[in-house]
PDB file of N, CA and C in Angstrom:
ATOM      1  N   UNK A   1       3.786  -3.833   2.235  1.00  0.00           N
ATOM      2  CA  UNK A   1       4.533  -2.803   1.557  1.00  0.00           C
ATOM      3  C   UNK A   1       4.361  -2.993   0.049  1.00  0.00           C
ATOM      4  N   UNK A   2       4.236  -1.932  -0.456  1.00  0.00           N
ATOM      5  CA  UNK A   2       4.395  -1.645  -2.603  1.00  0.00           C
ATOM      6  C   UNK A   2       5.342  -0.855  -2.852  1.00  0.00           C
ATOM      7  N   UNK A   3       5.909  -1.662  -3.948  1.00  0.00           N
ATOM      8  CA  UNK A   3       7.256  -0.582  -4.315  1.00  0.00           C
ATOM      9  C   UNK A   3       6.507   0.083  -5.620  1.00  0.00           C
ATOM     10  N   UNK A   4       7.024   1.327  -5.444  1.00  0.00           N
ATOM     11  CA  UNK A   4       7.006   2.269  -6.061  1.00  0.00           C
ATOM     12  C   UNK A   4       8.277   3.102  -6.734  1.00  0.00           C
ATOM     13  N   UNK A   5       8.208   4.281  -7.971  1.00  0.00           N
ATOM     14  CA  UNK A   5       9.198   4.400  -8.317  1.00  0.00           C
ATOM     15  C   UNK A   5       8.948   5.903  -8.272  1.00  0.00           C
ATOM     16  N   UNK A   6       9.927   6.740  -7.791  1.00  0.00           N
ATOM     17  CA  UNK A   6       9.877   8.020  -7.756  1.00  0.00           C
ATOM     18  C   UNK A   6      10.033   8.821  -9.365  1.00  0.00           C
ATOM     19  N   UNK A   7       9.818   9.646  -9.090  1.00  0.00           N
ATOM     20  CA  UNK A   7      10.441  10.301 -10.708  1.00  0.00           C
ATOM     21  C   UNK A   7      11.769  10.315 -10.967  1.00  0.00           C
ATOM     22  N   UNK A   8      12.792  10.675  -9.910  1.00  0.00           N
ATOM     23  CA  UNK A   8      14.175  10.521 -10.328  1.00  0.00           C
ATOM     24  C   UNK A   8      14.474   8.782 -10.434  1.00  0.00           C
ATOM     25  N   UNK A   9      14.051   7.851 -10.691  1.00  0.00           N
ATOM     26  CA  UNK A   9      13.729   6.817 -10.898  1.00  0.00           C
ATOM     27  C   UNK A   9      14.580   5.472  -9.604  1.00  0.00           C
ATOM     28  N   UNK A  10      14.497   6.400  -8.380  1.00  0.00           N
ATOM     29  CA  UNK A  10      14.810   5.834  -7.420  1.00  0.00           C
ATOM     30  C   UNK A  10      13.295   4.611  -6.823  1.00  0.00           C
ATOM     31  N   UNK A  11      13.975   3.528  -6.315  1.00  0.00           N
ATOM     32  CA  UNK A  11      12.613   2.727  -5.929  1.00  0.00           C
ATOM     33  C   UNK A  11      12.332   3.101  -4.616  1.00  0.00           C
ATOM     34  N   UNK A  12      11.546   2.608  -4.075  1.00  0.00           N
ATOM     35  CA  UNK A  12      11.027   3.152  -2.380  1.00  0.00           C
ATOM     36  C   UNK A  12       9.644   2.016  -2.139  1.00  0.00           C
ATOM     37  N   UNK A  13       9.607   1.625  -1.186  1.00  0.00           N
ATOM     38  CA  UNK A  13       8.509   0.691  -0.637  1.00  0.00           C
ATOM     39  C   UNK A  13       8.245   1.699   0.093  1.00  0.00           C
ATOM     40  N   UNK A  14       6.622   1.535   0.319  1.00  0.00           N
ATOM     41  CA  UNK A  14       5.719   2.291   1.115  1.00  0.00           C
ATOM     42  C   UNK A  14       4.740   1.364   1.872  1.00  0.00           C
ATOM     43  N   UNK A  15       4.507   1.898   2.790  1.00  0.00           N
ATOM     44  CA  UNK A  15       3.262   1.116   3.261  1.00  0.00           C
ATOM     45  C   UNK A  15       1.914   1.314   2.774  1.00  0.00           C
ATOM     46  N   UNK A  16       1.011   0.095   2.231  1.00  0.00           N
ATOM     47  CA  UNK A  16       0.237   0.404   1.536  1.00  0.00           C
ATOM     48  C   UNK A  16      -1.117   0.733   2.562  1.00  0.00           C
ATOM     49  N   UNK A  17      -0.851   0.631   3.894  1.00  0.00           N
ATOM     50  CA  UNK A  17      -2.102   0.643   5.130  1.00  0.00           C
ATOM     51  C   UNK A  17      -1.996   2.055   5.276  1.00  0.00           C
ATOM     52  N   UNK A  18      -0.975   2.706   5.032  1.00  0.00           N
ATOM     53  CA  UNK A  18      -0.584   4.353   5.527  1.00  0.00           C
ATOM     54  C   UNK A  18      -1.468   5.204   4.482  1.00  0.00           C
ATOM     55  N   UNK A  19      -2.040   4.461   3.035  1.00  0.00           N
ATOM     56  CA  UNK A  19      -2.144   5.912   2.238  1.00  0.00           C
ATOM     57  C   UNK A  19      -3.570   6.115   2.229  1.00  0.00           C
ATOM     58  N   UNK A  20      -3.673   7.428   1.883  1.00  0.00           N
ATOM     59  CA  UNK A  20      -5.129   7.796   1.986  1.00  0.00           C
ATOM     60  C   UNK A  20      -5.956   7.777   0.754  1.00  0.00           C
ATOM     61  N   UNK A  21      -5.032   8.459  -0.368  1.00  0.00           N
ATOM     62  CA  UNK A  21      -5.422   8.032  -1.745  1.00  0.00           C
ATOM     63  C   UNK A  21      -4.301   8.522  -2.768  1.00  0.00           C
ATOM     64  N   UNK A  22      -5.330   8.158  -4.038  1.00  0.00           N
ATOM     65  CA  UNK A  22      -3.886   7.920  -5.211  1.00  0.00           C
ATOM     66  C   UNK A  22      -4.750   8.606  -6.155  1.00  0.00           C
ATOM     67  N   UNK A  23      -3.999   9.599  -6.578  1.00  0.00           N
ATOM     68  CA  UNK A  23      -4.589  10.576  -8.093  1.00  0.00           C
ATOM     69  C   UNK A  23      -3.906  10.122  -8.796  1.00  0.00           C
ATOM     70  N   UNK A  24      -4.486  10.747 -10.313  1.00  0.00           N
ATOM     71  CA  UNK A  24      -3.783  11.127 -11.752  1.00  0.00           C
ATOM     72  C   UNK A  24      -4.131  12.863 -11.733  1.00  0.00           C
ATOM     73  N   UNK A  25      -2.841  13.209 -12.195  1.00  0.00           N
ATOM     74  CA  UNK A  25      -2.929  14.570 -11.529  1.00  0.00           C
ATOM     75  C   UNK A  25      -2.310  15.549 -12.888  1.00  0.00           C
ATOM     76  N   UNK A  26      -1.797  15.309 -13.407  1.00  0.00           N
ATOM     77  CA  UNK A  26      -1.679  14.063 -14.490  1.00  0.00           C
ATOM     78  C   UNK A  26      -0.634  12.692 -13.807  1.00  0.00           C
ATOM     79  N   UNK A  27       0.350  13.500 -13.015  1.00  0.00           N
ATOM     80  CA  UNK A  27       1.087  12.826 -12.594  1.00  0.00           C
ATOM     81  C   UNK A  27       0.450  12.035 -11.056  1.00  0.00           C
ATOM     82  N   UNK A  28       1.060  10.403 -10.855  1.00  0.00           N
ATOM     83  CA  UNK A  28       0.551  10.045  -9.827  1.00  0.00           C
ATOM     84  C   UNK A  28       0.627  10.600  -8.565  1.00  0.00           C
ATOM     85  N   UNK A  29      -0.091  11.026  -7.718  1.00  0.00           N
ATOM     86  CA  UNK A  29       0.470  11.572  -6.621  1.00  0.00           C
ATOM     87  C   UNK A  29      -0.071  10.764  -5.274  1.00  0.00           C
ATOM     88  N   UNK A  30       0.437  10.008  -4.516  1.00  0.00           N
ATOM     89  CA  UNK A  30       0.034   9.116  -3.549  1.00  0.00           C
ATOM     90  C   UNK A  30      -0.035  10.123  -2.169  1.00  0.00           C
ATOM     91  N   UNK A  31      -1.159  10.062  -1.882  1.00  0.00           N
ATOM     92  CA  UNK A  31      -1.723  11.075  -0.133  1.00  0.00           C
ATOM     93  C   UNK A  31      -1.818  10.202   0.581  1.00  0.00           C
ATOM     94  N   UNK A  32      -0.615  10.353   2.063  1.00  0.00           N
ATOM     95  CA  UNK A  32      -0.463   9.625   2.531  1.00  0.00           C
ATOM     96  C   UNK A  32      -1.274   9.826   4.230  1.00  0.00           C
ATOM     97  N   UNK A  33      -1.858   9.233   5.041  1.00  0.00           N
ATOM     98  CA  UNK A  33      -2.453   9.641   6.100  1.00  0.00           C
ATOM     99  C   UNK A  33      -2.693  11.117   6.634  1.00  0.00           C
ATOM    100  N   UNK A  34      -1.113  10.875   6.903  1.00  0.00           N
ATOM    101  CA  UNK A  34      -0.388  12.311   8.204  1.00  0.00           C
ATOM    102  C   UNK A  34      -0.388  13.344   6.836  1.00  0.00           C
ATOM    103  N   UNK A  35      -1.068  13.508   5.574  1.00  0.00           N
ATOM    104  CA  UNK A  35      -0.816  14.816   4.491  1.00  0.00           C
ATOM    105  C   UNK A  35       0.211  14.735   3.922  1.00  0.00           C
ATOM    106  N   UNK A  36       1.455  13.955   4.152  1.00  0.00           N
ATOM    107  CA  UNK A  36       2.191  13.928   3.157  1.00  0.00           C
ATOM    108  C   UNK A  36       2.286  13.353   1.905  1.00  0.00           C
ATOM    109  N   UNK A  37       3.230  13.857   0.997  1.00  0.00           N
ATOM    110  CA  UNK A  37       2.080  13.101  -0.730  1.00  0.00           C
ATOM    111  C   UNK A  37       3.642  12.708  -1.211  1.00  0.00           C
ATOM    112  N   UNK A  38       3.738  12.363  -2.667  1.00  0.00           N
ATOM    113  CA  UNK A  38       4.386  11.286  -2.910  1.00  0.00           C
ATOM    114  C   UNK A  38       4.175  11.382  -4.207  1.00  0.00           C
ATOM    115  N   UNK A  39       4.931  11.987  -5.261  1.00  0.00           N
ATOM    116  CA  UNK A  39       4.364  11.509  -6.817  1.00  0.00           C
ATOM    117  C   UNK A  39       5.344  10.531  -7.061  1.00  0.00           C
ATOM    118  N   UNK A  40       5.196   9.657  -8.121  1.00  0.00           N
ATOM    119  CA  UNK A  40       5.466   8.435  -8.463  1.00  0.00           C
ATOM    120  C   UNK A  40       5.574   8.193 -10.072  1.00  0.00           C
ATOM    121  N   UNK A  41       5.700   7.455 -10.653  1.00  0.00           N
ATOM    122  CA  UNK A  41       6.217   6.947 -11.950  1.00  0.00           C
ATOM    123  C   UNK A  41       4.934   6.239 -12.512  1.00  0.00           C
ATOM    124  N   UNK A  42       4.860   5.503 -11.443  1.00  0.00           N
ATOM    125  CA  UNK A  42       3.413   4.494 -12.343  1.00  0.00           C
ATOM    126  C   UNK A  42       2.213   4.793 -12.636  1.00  0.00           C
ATOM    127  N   UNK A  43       1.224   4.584 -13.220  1.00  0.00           N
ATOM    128  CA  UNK A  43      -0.113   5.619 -13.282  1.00  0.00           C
ATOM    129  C   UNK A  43      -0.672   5.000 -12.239  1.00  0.00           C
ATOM    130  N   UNK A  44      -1.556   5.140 -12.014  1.00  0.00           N
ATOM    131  CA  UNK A  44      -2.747   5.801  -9.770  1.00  0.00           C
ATOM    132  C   UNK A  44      -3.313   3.887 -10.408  1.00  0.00           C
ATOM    133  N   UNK A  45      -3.580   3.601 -11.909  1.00  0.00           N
ATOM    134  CA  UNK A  45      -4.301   2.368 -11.726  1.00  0.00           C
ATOM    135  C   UNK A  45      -3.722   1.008 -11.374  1.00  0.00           C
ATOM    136  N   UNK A  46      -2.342   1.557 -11.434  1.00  0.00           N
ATOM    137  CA  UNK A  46      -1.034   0.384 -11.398  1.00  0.00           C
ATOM    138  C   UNK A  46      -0.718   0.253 -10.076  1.00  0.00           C
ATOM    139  N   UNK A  47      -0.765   1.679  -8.951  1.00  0.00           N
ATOM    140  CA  UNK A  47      -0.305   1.717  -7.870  1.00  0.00           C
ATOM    141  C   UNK A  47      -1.874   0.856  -6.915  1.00  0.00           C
ATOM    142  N   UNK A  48      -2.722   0.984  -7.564  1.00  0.00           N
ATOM    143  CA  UNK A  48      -4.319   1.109  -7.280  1.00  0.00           C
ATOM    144  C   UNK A  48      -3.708  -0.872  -6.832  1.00  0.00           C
ATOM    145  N   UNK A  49      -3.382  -1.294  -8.123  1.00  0.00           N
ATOM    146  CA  UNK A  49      -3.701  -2.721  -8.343  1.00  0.00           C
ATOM    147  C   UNK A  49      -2.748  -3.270  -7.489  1.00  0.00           C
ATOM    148  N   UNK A  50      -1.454  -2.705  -7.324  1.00  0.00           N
ATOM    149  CA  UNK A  50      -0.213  -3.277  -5.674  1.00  0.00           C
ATOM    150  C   UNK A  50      -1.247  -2.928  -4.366  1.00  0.00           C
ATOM    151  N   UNK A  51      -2.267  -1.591  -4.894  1.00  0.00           N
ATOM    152  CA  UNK A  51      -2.309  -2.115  -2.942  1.00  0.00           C
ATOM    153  C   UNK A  51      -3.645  -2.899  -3.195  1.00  0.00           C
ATOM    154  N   UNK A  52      -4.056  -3.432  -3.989  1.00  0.00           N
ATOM    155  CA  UNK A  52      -5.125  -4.781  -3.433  1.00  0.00           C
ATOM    156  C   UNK A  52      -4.448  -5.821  -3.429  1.00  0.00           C
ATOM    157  N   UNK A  53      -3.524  -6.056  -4.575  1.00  0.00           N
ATOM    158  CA  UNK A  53      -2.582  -7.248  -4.317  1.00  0.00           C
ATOM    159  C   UNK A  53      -1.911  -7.758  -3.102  1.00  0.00           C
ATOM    160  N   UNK A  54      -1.834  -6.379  -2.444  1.00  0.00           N
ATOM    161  CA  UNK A  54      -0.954  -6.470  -1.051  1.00  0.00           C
ATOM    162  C   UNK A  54      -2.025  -6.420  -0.116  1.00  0.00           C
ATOM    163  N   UNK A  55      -3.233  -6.251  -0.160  1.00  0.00           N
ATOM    164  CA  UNK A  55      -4.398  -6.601   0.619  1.00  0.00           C
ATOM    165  C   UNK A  55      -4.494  -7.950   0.604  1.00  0.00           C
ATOM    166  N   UNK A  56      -4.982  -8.664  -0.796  1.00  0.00           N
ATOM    167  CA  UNK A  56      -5.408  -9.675  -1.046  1.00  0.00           C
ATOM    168  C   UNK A  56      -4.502 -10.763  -0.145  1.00  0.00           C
ATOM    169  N   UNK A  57      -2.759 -10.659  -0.542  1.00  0.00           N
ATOM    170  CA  UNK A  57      -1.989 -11.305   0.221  1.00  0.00           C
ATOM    171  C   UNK A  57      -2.183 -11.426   1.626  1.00  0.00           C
ATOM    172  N   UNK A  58      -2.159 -10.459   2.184  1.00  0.00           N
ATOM    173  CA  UNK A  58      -2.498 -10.326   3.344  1.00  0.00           C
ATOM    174  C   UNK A  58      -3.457 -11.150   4.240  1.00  0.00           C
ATOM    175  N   UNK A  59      -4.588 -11.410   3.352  1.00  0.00           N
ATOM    176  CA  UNK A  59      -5.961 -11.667   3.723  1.00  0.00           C
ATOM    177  C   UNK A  59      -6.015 -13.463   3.839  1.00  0.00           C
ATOM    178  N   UNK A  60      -4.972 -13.972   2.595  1.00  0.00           N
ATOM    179  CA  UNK A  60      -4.317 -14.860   2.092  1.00  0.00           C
ATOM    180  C   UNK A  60      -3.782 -15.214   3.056  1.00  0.00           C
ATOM    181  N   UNK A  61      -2.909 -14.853   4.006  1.00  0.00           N
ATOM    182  CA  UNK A  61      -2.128 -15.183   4.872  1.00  0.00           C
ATOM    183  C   UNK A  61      -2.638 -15.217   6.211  1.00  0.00           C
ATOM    184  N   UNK A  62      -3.461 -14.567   6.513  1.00  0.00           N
ATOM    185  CA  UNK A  62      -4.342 -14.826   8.071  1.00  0.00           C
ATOM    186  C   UNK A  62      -5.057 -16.319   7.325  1.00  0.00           C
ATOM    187  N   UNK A  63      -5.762 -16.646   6.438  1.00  0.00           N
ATOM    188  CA  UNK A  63      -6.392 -17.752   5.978  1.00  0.00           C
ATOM    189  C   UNK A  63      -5.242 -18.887   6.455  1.00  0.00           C
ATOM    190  N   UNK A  64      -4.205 -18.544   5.945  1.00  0.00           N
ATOM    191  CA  UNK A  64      -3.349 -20.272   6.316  1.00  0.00           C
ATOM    192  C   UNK A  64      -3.258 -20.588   7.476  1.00  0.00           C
ATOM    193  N   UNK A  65      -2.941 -19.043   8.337  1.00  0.00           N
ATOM    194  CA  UNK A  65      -2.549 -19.419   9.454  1.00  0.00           C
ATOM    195  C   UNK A  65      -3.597 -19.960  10.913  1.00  0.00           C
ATOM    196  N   UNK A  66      -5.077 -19.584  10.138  1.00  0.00           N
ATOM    197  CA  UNK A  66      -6.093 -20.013  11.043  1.00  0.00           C
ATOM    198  C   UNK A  66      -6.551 -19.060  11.571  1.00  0.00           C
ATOM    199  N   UNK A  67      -7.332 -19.122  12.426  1.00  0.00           N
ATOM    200  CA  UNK A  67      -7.788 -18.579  13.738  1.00  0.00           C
ATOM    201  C   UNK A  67      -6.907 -18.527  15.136  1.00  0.00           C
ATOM    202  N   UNK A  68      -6.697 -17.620  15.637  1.00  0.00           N
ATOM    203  CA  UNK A  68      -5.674 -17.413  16.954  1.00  0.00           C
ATOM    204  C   UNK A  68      -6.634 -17.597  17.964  1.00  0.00           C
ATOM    205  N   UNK A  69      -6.004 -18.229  19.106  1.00  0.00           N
ATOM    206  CA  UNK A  69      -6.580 -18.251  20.285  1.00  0.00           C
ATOM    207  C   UNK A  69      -6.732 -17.368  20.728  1.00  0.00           C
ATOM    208  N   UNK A  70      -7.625 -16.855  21.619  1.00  0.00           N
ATOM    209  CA  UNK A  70      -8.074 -15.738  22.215  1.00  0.00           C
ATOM    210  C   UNK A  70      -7.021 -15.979  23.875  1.00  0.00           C
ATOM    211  N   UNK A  71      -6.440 -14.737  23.827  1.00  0.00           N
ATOM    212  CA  UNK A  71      -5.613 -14.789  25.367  1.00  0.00           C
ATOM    213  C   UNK A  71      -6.310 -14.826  26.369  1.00  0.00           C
ATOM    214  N   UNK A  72      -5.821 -15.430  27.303  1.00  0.00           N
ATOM    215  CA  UNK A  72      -6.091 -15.372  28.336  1.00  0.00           C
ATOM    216  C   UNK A  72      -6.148 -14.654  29.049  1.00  0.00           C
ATOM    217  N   UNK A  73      -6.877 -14.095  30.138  1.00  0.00           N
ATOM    218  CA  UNK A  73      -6.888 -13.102  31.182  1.00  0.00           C
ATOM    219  C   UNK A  73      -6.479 -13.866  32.207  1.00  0.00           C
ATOM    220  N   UNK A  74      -5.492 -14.074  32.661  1.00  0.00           N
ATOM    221  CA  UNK A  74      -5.123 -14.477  33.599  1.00  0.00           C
ATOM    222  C   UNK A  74      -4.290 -13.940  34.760  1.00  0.00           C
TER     223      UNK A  74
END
């Protein structure tokens, strides 16, 4: 999840796996899978840089935890 800030300057976490993309429109406007959009407060390069951060973490975190065993069919 990236928090984000709406224009009425309410916060909101989003999922950053859900969006499809991020303009400058002038204003940011975040397109989210299913077509729904989302303008925002921060500029598209700020929102750009939470969702690699929140990738990167991510990627970060399968690393500690290893490799999973493969289930069994049993």
């Amino acid at each position: 999840m990236i928090q984000v800030t709406r224009l009425n300057d309410s916060v909101l976490l989003i999922n950053a796996e859900t969006i499809q993309s991020v303009e400058a429109n002038p204003d940011t406007v975040i397109t989210f899978l299913n077509r729904d959009r989302l303008i925002v407060k921060e500029p598209a390069e700020e929102v750009s840089r939470r969702i690699l951060r929140y990738r990167r973490a991510l990627g970060a975190a399968v690393l500690e935890e290893g490799p999973r065993e493969p289930l069994s069919a049993a």
